[in-house]
C-alpha atoms as a PDB file:
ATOM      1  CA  UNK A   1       0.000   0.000   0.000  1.00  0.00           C
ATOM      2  CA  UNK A   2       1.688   3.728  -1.263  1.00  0.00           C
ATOM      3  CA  UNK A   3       2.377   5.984   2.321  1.00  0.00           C
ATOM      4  CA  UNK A   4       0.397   8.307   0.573  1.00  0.00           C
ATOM      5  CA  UNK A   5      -3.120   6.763   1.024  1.00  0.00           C
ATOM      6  CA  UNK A   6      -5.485   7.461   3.393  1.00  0.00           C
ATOM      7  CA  UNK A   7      -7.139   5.298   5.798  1.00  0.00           C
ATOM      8  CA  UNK A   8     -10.289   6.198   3.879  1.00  0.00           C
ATOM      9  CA  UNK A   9      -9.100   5.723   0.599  1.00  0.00           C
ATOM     10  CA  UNK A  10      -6.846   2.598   0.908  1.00  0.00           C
ATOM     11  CA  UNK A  11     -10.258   0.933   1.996  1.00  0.00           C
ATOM     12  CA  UNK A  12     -11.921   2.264  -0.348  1.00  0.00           C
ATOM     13  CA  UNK A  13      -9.857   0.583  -2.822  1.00  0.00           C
ATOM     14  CA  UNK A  14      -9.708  -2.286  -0.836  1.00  0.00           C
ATOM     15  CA  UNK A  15     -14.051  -2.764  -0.846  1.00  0.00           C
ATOM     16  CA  UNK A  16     -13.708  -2.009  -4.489  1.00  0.00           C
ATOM     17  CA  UNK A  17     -11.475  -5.397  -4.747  1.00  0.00           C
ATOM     18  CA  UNK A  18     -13.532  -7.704  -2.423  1.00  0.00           C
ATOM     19  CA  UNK A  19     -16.574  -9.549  -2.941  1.00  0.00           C
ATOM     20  CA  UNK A  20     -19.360  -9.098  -0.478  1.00  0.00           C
ATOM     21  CA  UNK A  21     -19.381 -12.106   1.931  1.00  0.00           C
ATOM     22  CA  UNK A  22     -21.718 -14.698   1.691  1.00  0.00           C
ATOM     23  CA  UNK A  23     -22.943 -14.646   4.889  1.00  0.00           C
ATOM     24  CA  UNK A  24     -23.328 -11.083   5.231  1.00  0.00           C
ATOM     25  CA  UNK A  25     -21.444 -11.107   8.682  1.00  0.00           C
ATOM     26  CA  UNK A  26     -18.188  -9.948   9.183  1.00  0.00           C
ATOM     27  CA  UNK A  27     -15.927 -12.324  11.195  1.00  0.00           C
ATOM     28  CA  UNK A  28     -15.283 -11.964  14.794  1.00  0.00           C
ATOM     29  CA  UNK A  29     -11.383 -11.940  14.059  1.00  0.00           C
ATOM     30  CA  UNK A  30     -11.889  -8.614  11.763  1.00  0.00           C
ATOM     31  CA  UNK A  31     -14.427  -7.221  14.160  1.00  0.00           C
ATOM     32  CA  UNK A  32     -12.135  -7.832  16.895  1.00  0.00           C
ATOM     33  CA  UNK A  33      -9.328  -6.225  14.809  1.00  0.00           C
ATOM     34  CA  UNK A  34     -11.281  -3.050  14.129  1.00  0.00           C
ATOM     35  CA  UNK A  35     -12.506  -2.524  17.408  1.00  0.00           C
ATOM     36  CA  UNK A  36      -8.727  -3.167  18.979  1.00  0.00           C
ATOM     37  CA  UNK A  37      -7.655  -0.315  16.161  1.00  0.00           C
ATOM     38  CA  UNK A  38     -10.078   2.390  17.237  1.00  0.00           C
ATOM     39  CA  UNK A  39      -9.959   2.115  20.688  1.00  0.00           C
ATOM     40  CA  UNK A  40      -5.906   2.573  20.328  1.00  0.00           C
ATOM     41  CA  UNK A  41      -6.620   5.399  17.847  1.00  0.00           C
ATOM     42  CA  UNK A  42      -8.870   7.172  20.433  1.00  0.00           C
ATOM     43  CA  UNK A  43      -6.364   6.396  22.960  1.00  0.00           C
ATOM     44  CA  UNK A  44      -3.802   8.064  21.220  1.00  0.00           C
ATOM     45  CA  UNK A  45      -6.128  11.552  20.851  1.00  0.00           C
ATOM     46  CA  UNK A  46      -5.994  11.882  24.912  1.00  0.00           C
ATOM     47  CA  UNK A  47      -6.676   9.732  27.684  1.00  0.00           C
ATOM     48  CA  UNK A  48      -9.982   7.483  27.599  1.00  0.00           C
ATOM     49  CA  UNK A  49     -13.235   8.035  30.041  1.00  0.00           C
ATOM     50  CA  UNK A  50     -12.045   6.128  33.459  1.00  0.00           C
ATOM     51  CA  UNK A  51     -13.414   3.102  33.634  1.00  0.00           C
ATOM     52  CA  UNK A  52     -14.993   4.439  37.053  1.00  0.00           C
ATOM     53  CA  UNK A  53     -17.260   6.804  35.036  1.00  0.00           C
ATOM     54  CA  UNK A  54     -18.125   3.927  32.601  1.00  0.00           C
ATOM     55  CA  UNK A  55     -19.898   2.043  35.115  1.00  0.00           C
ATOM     56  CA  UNK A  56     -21.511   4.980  36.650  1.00  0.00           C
ATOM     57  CA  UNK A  57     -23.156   5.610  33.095  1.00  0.00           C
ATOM     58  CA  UNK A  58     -24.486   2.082  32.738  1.00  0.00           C
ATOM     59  CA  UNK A  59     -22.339   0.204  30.813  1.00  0.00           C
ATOM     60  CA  UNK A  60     -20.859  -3.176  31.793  1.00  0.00           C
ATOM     61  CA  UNK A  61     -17.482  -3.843  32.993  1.00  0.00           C
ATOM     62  CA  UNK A  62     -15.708  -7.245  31.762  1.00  0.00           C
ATOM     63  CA  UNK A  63     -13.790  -8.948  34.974  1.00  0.00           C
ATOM     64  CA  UNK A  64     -10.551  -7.158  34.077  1.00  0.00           C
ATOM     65  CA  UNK A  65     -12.159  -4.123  34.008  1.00  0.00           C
ATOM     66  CA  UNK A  66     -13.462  -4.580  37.423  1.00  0.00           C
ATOM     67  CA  UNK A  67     -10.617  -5.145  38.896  1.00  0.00           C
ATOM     68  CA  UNK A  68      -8.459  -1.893  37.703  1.00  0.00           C
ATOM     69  CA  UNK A  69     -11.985  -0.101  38.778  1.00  0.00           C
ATOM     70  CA  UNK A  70     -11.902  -1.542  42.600  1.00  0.00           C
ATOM     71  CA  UNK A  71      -7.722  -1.415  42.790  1.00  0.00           C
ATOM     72  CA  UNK A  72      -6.305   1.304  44.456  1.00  0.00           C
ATOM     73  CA  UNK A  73      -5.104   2.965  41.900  1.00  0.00           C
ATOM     74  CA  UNK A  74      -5.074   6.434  40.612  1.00  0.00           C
ATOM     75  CA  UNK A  75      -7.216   8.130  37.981  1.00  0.00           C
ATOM     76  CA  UNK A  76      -5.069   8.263  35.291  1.00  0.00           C
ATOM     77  CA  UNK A  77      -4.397   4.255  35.410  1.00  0.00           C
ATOM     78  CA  UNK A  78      -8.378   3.928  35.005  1.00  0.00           C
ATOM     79  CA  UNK A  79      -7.983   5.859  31.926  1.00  0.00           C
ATOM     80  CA  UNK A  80      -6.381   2.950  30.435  1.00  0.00           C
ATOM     81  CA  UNK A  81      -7.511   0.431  27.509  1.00  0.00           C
ATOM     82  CA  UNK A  82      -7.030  -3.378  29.858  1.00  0.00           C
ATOM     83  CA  UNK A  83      -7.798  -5.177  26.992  1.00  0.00           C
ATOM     84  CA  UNK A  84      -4.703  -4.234  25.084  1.00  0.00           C
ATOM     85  CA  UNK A  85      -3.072  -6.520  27.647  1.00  0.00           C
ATOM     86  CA  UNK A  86      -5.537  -9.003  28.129  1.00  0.00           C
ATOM     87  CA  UNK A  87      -5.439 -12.077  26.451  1.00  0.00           C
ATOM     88  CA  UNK A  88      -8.871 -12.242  25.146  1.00  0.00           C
ATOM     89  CA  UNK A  89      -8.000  -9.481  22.826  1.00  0.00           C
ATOM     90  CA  UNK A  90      -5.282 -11.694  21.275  1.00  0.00           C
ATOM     91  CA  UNK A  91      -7.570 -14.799  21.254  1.00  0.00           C
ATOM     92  CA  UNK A  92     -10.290 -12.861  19.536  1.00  0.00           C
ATOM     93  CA  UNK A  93      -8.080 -11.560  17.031  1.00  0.00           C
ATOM     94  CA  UNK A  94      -6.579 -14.597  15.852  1.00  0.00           C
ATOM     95  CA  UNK A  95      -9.508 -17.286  16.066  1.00  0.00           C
ATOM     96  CA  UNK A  96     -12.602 -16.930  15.183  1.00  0.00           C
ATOM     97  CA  UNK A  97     -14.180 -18.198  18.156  1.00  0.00           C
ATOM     98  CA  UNK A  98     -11.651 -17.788  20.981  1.00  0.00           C
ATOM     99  CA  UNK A  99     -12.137 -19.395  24.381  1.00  0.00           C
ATOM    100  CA  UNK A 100     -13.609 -16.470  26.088  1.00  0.00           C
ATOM    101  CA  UNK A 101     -16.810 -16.532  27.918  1.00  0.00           C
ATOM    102  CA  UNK A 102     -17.054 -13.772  30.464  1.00  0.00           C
ATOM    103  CA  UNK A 103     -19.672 -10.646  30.711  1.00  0.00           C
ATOM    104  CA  UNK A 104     -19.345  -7.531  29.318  1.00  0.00           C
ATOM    105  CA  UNK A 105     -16.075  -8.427  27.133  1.00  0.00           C
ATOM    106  CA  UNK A 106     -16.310  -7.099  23.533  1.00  0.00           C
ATOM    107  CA  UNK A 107     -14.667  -9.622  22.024  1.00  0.00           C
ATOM    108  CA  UNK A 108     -17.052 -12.032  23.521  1.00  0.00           C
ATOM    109  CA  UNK A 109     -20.310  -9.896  22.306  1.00  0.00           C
ATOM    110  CA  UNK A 110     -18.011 -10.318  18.893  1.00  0.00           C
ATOM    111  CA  UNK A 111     -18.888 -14.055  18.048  1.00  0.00           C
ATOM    112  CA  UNK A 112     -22.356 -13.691  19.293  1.00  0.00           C
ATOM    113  CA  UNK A 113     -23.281 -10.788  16.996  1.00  0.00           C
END
């Protein structure tokens, strides 16, 4: 792929050469892949809502998750993305249905949707 391309137009080019999929599902593995990208793009704008605020709006926590929120740790560590270190991101990404069951885990809510 040229340096030169966008994001936008290097997929772009790349729909242009695919053939819509069968099934009309993506696969977990890309999903997972995607997801993983964004969330380390917005990471890399500024820091992330705390994982502490998260919660408070509604949304679920996986385990991991829980257990930076209840640590006693500071604000800024909260801020974090767990799941670029946890091994159900690297499952995810590489099979398409990875041996993760737990709650509230994207990657899970990946092979279910």
């Amino acid at each position: 792929m040229p340096r030169n391309l966008s994001d936008k137009e290097f997929l772009e080019r790349l729909a242009a050469c695919t053939e819509p999929a069968e099934t009309g599902r993506a696969p977990s593995r890309l999903k997972s892949r995607i997801y993983s990208m964004l969330v380390q793009r917005q990471a890399e704008t500024g820091p992330l809502q705390s994982l502490s605020k998260t919660k408070t709006a509604g949304h679920g926590l996986c385990v991991f998750e829980e257990l930076v929120c209840i640590a006693p740790v500071g604000e800024a560590v909260r801020q974090l993305n767990p799941c670029r270190v946890c091994h159900a991101r690297i499952l995810a990404e590489r099979f398409e249905d990875p041996p993760v069951f737990w709650p509230n885990c994207p990657y899970v809510s990946f092979k279910k949707s």
